[in-house]
C-alpha atoms as a PDB file:
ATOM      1  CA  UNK A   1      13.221 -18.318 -26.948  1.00  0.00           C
ATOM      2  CA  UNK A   2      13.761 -14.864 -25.564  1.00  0.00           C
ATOM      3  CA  UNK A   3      14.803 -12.192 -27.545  1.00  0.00           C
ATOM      4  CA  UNK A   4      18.799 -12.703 -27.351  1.00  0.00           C
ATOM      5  CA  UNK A   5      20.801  -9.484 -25.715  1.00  0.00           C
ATOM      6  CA  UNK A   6      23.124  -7.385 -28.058  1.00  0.00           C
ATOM      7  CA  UNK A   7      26.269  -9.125 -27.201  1.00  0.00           C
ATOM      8  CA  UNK A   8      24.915 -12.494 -28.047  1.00  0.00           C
ATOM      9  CA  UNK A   9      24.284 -11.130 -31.259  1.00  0.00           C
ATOM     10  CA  UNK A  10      27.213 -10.082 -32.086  1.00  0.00           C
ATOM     11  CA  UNK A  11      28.789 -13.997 -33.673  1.00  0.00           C
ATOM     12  CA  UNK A  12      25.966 -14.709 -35.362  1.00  0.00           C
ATOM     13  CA  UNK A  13      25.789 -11.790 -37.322  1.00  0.00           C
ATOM     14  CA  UNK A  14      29.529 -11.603 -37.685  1.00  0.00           C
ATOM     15  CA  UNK A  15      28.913 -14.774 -39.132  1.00  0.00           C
ATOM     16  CA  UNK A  16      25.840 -14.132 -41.406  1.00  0.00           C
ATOM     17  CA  UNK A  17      28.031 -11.311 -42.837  1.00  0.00           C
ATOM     18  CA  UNK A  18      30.564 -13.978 -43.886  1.00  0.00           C
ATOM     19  CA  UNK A  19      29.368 -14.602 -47.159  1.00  0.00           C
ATOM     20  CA  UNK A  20      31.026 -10.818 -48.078  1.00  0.00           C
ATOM     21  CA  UNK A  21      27.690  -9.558 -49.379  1.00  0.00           C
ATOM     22  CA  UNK A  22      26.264  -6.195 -48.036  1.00  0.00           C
ATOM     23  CA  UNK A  23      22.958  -6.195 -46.569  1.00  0.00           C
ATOM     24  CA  UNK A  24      20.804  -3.519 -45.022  1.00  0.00           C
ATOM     25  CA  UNK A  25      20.184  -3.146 -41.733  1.00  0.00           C
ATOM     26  CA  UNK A  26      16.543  -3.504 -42.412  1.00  0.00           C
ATOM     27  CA  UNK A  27      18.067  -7.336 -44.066  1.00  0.00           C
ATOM     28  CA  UNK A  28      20.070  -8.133 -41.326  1.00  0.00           C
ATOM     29  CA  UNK A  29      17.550  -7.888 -38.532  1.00  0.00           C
ATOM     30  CA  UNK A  30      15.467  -9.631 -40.461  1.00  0.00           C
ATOM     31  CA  UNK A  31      17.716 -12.620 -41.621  1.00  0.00           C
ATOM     32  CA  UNK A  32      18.915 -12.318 -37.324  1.00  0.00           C
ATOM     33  CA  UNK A  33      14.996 -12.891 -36.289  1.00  0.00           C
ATOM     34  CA  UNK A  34      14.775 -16.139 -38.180  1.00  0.00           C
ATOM     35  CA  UNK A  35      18.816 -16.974 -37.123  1.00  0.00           C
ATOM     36  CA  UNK A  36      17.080 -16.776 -33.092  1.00  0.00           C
ATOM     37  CA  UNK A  37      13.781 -17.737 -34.127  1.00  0.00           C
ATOM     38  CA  UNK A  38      11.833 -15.423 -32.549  1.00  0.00           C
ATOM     39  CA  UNK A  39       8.566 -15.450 -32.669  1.00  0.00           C
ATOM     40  CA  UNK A  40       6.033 -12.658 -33.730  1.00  0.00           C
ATOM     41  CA  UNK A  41       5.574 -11.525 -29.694  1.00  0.00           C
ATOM     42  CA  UNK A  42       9.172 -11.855 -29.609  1.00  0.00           C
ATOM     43  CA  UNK A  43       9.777  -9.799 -32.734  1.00  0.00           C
ATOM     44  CA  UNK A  44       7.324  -7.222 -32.218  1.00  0.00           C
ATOM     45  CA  UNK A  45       8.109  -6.587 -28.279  1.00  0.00           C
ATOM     46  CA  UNK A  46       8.963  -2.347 -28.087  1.00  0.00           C
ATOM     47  CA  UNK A  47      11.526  -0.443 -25.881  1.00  0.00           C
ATOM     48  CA  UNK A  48       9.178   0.987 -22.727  1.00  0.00           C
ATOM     49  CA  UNK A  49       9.179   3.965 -24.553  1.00  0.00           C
ATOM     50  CA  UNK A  50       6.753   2.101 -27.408  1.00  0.00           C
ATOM     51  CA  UNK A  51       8.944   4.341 -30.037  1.00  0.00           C
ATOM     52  CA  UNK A  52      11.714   0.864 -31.424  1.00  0.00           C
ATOM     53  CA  UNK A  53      11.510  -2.834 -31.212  1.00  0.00           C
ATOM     54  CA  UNK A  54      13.863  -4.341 -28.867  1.00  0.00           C
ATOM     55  CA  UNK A  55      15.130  -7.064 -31.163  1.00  0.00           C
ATOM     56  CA  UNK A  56      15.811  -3.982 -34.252  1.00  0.00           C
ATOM     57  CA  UNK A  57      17.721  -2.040 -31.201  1.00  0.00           C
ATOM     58  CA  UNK A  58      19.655  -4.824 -30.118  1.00  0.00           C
ATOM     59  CA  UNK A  59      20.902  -5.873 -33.902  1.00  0.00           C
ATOM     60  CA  UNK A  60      21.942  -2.658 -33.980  1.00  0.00           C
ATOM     61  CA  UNK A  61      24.108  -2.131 -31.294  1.00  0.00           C
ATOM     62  CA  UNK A  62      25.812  -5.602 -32.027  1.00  0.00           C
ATOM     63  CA  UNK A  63      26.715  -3.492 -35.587  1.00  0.00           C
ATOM     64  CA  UNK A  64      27.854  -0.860 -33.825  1.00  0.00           C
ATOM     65  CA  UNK A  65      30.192  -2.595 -31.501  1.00  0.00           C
ATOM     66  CA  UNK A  66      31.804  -4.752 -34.282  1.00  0.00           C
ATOM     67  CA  UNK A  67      32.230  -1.737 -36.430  1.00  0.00           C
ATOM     68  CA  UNK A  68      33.638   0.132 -34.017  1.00  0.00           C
ATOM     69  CA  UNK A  69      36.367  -3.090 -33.774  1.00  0.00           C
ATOM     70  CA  UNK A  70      37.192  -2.887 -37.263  1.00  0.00           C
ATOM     71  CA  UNK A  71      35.247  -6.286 -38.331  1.00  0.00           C
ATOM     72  CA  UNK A  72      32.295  -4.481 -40.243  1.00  0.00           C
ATOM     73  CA  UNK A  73      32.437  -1.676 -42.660  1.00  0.00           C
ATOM     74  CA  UNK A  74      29.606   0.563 -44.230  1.00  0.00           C
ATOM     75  CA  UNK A  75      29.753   0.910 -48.027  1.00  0.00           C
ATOM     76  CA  UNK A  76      27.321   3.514 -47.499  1.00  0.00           C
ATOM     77  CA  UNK A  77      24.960   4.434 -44.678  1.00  0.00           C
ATOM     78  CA  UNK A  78      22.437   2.198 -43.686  1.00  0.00           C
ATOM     79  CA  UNK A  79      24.359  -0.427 -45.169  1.00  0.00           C
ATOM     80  CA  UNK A  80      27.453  -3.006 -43.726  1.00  0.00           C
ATOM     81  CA  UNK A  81      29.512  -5.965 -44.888  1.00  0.00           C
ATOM     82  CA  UNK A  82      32.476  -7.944 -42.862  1.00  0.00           C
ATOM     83  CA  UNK A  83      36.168  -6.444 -43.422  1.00  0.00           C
ATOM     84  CA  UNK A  84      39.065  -8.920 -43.824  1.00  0.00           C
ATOM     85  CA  UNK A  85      39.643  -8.198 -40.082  1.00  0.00           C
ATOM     86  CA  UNK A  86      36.291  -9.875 -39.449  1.00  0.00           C
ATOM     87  CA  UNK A  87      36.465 -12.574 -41.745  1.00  0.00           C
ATOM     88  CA  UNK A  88      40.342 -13.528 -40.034  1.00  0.00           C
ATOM     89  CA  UNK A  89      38.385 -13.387 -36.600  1.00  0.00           C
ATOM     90  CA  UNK A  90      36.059 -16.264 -37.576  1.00  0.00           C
ATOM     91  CA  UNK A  91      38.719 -18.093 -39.147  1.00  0.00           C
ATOM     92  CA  UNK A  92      39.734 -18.753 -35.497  1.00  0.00           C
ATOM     93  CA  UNK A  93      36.666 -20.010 -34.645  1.00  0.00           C
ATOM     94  CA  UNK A  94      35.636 -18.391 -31.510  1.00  0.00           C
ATOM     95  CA  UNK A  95      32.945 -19.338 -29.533  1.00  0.00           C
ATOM     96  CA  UNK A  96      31.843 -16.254 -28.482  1.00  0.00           C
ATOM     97  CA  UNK A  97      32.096 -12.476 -29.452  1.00  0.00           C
ATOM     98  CA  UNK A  98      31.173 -10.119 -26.780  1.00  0.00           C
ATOM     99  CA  UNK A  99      33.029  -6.591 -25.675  1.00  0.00           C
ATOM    100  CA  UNK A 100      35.603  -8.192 -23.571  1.00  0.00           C
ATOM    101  CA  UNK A 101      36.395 -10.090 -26.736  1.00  0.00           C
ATOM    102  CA  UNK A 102      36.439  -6.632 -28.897  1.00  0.00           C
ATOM    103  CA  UNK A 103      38.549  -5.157 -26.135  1.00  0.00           C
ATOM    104  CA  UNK A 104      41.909  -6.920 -28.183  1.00  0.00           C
ATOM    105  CA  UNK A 105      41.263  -3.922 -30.909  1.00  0.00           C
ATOM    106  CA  UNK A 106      42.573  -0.790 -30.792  1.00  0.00           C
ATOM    107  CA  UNK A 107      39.872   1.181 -32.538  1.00  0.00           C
ATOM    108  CA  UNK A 108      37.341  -0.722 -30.090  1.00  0.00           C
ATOM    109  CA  UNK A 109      39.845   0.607 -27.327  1.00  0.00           C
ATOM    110  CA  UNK A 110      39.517   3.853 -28.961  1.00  0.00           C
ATOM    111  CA  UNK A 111      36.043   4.009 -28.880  1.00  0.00           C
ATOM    112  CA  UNK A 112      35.529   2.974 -25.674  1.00  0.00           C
ATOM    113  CA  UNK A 113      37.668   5.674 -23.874  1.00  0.00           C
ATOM    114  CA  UNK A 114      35.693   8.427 -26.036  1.00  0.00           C
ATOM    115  CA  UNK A 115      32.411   6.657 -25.010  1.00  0.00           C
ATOM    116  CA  UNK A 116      33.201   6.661 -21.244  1.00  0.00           C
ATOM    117  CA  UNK A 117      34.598  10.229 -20.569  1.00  0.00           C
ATOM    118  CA  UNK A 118      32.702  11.949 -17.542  1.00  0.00           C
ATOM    119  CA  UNK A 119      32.965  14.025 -15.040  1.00  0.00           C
ATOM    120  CA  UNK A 120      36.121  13.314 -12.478  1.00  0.00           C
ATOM    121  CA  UNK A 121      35.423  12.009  -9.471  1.00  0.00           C
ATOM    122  CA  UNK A 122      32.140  10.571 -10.472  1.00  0.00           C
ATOM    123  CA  UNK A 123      32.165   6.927 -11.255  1.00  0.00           C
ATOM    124  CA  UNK A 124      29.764   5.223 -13.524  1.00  0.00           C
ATOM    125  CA  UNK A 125      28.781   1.838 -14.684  1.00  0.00           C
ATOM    126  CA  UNK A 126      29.521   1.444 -17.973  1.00  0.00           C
ATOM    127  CA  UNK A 127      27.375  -0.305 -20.604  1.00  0.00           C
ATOM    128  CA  UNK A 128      29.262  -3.038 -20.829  1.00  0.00           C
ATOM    129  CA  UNK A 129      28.850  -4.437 -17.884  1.00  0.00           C
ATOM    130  CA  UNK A 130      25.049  -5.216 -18.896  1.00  0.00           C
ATOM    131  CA  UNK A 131      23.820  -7.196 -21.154  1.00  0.00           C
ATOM    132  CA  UNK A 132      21.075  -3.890 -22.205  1.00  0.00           C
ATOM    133  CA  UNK A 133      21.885  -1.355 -25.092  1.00  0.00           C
ATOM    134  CA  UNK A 134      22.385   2.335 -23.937  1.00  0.00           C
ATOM    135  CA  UNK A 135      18.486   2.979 -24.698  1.00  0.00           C
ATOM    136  CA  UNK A 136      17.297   0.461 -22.718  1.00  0.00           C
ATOM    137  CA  UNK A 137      19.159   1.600 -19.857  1.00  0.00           C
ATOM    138  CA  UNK A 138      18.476   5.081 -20.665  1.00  0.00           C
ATOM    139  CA  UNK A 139      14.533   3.816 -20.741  1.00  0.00           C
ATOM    140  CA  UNK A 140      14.785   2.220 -17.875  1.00  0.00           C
ATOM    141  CA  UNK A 141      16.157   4.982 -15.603  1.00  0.00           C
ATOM    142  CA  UNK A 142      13.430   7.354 -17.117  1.00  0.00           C
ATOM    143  CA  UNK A 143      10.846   4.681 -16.480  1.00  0.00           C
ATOM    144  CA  UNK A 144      12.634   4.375 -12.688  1.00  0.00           C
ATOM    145  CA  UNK A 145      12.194   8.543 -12.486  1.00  0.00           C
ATOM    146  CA  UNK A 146       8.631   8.409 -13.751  1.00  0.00           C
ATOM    147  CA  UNK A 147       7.446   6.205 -11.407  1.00  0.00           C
ATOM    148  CA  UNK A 148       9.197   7.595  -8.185  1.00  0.00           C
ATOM    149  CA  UNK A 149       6.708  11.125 -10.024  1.00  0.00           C
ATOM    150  CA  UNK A 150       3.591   8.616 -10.165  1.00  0.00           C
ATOM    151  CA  UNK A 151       3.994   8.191  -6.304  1.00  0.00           C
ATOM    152  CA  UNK A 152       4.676  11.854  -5.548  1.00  0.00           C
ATOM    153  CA  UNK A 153       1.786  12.850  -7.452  1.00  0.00           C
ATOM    154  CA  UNK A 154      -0.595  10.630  -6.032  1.00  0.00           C
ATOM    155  CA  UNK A 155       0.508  11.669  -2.472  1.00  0.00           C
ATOM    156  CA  UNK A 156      -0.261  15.281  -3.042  1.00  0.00           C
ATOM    157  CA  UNK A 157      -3.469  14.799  -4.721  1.00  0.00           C
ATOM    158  CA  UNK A 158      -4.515  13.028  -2.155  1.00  0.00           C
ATOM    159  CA  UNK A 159      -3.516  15.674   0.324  1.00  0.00           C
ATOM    160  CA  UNK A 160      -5.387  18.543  -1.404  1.00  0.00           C
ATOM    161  CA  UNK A 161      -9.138  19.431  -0.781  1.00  0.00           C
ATOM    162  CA  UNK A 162     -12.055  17.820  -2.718  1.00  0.00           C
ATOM    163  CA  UNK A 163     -12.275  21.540  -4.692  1.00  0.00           C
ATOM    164  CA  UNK A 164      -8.941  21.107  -5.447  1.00  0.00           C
ATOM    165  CA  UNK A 165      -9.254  17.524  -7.119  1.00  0.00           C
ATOM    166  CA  UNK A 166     -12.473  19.032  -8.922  1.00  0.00           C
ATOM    167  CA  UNK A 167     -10.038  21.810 -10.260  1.00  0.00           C
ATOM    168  CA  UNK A 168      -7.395  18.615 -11.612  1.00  0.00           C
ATOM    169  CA  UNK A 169      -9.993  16.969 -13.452  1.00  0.00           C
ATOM    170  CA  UNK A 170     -11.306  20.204 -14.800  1.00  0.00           C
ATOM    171  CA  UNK A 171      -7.544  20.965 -16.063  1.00  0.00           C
ATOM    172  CA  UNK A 172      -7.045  17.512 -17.473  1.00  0.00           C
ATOM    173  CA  UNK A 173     -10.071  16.979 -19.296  1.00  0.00           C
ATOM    174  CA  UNK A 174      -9.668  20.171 -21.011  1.00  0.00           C
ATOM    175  CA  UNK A 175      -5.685  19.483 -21.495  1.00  0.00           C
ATOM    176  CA  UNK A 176      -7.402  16.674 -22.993  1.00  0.00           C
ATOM    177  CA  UNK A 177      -9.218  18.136 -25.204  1.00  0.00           C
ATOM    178  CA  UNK A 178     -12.711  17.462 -23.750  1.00  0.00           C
ATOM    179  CA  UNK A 179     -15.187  19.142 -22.107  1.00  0.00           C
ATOM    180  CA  UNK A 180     -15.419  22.602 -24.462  1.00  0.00           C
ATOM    181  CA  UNK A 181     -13.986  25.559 -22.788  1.00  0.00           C
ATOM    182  CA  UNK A 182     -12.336  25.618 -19.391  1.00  0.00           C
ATOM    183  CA  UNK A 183     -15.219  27.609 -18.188  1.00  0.00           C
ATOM    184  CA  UNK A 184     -17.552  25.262 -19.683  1.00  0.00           C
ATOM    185  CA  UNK A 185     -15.612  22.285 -18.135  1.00  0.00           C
ATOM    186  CA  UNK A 186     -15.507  24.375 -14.709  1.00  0.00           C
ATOM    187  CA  UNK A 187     -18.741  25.060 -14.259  1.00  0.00           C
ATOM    188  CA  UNK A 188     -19.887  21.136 -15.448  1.00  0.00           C
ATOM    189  CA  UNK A 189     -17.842  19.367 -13.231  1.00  0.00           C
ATOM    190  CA  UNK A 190     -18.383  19.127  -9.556  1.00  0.00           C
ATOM    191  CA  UNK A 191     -22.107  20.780  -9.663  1.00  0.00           C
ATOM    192  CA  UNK A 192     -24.520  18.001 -10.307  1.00  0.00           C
ATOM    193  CA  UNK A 193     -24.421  15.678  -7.481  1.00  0.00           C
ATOM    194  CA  UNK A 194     -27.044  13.790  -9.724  1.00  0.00           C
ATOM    195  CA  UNK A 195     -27.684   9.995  -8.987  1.00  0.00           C
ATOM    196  CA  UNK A 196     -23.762   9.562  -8.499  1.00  0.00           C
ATOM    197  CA  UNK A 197     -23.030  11.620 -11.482  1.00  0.00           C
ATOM    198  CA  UNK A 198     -20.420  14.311 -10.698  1.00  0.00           C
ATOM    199  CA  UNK A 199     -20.555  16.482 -13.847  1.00  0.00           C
ATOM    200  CA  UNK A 200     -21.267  16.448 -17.483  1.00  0.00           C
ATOM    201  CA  UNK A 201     -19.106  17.225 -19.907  1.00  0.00           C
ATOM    202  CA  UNK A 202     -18.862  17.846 -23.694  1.00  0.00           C
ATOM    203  CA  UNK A 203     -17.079  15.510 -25.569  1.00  0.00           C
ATOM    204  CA  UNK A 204     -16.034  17.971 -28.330  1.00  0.00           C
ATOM    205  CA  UNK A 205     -15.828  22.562 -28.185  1.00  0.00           C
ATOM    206  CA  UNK A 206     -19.283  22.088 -29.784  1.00  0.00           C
ATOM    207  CA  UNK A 207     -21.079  19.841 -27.661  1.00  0.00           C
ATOM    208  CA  UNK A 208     -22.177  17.076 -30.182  1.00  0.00           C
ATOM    209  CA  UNK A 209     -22.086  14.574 -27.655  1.00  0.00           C
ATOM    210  CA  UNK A 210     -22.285  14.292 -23.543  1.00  0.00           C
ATOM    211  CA  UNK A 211     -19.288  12.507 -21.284  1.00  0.00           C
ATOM    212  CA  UNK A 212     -21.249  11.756 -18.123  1.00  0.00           C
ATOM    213  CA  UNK A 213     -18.284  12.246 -14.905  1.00  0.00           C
ATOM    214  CA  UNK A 214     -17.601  10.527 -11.477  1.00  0.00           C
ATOM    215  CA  UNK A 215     -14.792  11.794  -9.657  1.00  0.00           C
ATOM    216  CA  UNK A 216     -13.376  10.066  -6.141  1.00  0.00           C
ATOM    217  CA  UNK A 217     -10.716  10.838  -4.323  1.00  0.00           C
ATOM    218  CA  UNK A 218     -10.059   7.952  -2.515  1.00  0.00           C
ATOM    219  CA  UNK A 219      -7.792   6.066  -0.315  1.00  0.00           C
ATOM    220  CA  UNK A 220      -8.778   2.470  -0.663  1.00  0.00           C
ATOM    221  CA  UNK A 221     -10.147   0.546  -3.504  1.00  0.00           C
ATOM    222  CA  UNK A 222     -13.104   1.507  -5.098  1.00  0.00           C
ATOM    223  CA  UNK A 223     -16.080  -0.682  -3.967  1.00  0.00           C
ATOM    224  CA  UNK A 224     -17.806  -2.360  -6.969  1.00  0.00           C
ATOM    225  CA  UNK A 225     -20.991  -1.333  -5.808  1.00  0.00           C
ATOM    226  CA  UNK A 226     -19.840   2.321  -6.842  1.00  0.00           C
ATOM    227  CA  UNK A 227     -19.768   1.332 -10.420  1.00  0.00           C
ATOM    228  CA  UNK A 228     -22.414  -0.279 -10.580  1.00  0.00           C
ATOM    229  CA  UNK A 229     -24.415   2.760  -9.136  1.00  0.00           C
ATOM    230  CA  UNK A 230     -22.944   5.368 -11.808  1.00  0.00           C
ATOM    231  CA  UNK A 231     -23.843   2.529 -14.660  1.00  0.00           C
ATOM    232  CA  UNK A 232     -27.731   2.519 -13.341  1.00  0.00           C
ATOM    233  CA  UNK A 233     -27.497   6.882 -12.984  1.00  0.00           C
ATOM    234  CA  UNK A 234     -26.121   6.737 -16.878  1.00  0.00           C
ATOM    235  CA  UNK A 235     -28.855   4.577 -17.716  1.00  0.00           C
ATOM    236  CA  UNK A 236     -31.420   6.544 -16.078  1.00  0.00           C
ATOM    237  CA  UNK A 237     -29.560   9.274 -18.113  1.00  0.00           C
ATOM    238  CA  UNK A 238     -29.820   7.312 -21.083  1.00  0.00           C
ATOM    239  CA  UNK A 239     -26.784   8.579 -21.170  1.00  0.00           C
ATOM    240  CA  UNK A 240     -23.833   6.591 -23.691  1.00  0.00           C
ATOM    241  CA  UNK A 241     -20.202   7.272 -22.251  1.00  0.00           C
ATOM    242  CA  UNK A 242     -19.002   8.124 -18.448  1.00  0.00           C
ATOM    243  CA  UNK A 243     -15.736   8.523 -16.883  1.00  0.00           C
ATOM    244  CA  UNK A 244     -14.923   7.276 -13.321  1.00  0.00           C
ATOM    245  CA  UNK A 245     -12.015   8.829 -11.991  1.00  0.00           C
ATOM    246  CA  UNK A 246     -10.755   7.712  -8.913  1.00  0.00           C
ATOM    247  CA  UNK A 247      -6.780   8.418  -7.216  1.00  0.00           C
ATOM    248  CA  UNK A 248      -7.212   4.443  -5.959  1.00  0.00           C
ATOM    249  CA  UNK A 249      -7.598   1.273  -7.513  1.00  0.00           C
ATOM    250  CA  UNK A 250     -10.752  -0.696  -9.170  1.00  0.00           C
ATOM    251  CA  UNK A 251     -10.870  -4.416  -8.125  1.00  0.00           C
ATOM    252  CA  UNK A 252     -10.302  -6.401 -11.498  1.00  0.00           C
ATOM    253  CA  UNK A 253     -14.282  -7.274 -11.006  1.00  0.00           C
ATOM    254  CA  UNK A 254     -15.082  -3.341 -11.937  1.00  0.00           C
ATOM    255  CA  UNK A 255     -13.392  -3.954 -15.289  1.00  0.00           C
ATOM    256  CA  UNK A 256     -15.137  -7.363 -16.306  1.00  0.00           C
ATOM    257  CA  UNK A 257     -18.024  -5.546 -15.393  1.00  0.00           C
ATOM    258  CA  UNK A 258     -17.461  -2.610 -17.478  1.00  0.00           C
ATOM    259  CA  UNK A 259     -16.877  -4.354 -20.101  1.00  0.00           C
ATOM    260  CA  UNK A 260     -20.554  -6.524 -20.443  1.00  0.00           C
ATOM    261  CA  UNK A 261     -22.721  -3.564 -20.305  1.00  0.00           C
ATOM    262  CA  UNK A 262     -23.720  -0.474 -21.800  1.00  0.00           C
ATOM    263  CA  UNK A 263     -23.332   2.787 -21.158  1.00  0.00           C
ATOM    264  CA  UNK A 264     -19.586   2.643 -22.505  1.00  0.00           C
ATOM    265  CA  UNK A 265     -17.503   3.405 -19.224  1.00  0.00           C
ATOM    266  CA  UNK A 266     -13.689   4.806 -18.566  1.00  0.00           C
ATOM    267  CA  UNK A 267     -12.036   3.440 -15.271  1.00  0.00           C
ATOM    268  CA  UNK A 268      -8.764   5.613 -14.782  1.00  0.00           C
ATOM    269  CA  UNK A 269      -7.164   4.983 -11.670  1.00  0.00           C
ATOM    270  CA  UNK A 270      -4.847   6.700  -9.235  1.00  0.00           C
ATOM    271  CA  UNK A 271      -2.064   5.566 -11.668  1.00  0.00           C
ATOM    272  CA  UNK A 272      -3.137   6.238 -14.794  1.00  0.00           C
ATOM    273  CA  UNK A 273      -5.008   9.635 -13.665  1.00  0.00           C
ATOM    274  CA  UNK A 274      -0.984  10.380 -12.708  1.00  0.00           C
ATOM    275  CA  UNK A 275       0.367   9.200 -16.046  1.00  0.00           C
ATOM    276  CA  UNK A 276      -2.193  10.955 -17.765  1.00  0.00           C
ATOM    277  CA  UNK A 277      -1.285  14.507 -15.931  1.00  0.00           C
ATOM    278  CA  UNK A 278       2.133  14.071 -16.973  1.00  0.00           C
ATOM    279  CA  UNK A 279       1.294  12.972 -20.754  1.00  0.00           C
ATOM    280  CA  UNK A 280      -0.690  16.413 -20.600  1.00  0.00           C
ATOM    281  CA  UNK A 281       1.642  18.815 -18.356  1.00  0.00           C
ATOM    282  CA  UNK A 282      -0.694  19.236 -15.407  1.00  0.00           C
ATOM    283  CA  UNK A 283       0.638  19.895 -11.814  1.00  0.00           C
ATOM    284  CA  UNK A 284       4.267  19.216 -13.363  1.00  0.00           C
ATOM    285  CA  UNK A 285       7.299  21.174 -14.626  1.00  0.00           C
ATOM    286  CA  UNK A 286       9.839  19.874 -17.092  1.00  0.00           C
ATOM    287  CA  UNK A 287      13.167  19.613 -15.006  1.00  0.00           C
ATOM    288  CA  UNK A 288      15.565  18.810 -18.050  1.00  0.00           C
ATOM    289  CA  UNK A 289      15.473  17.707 -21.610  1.00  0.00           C
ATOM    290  CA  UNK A 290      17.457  15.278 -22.947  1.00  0.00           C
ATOM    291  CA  UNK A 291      17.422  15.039 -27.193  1.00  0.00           C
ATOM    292  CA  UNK A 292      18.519  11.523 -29.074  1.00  0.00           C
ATOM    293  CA  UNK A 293      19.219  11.962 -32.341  1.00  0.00           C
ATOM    294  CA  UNK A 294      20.002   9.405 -35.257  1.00  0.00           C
ATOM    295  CA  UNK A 295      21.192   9.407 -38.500  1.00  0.00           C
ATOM    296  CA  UNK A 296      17.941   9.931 -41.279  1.00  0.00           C
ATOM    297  CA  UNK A 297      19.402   7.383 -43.799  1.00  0.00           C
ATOM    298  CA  UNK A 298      16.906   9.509 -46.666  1.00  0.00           C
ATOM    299  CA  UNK A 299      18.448  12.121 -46.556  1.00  0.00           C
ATOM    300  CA  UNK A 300      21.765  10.885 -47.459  1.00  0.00           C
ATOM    301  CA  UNK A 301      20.474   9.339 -50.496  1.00  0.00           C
ATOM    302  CA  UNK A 302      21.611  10.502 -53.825  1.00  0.00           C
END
């Protein structure tokens, strides 16, 4: 099955909690997994921003909302048990707990006023009416903004001169940490014209190894032909690692192909050359910052 959203949670582990032990919350979401049985995909899928698993955030926000009712208590942080509340709510047998459910609680009430202040005149959808926690929609709007960025980007590198582009790469590879110095990376990339090889670079300040480049700013998809020509200049080369660099696509034949030879080759496309500027600051400005904090359950141990 998929992995269940937060408000189907919140029964079950109202009702795993009925034996009036405490657990963890490291217990619970484990003792939750094998309630849903999820598999190890399932159990191991992230939030987009890689940094939590989406089954840990989701048992956690099921907590929340049934603390916040009144039916679980915390003996100590990090740590939760049912209350007698919670334990007269399954008496009843309900088939369901979800927030319209919770909404018969005062504290819940409470809790939900606090949680939905804003600005007047401005009217928001609150998280209840989805079935996603508040990170995943937070994620998801930042994932929304970043792409709508990924566009913009690729429409003004594609609208600046081939110099220009040189001077990108240049900026990234060093942001990178590649290529030596920016001088060094400046005056490698763009000057060699050699057998389809648009610069080479050093893959460390000391210049141990060589990063053989092709940069093109494109339109369309890259023809596979092109690959295949900077493979046969690396080998001529004898050359071990290149780059190809490109503000289109490669046809999913470019990356089979890289993949059964040697030299070792890099495809970044138009999208990841724009995620990649943005990883690494280049041709962007941070707008705002927004900080999410959580409680660090070690230091609160005595």
């Amino acid at each position: 099955m998929s992995v269940p959203d937060y408000q189907s949670i919140m029964l079950p582990l109202l009702q795993l909690l009925s034996d009036g032990q405490t657990y963890t919350t490291r217990d619970l979401i484990e003792k939750m997994s094998d309630v849903f049985k999820l598999n190890d995909s399932e159990r191991k899928e992230l939030l987009p921003s890689g940094q939590q698993h989406v089954f840990d955030n989701r048992v956690g926000w099921a907590r929340t909302y049934l603390k916040k009712a009144g039916l679980v208590e915390s003996d100590k942080i990090g740590t939760q048990k049912i209350t007698t509340r919670g334990l007269d709510v399954l008496k009843k047998g309900p088939k369901q707990i979800n927030v319209d459910f919770l909404e018969q609680f005062p504290e819940f009430i409470a809790f939900k006023s606090q949680k939905s202040l804003t600005k007047p005149g401005i009217k928001t959808q609150t998280t209840e009416q989805t079935i996603e926690t508040p990170e995943e929609i937070i994620e998801e709007k930042f994932l929304s903004i970043n792409n709508d960025l990924i566009d913009d980007l690729l429409e003004k590198i594609k609208s600046c001169s081939p110099d220009f582009f040189e001077k990108l790469v240049v900026d990234l590879i060093v942001a990178m940490g590649y290529g030596g110095s920016r001088q060094d990376a400046g005056k490698a990339v763009g000057r060699s014209g050699d057998g389809g090889i648009d610069g080479i670079i050093k893959e460390d300040r000391l210049g141990l190894d060589a990063i053989y480049l092709q940069a093109k700013r494109w339109e369309n998809a890259i023809p596979i032909k092109e690959i295949r020509d900077f493979a046969g200049a690396l080998l001529s080369k004898k050359a071990r690692k290149g780059i190809f660099i490109s503000t289109s696509q490669f046809p999913a034949s470019a990356y089979e192909y890289v993949q059964s030879i040697e030299p070792r080759i890099i495809l970044i496309d138009g999208k990841l050359l724009a995620n990649m500027m943005i990883e690494y600051g280049i041709g962007i400005e941070t707008q705002k910052n927004y900080k999410i904090s959580k409680i660090n359950n070690d230091y609160f141990e005595e």
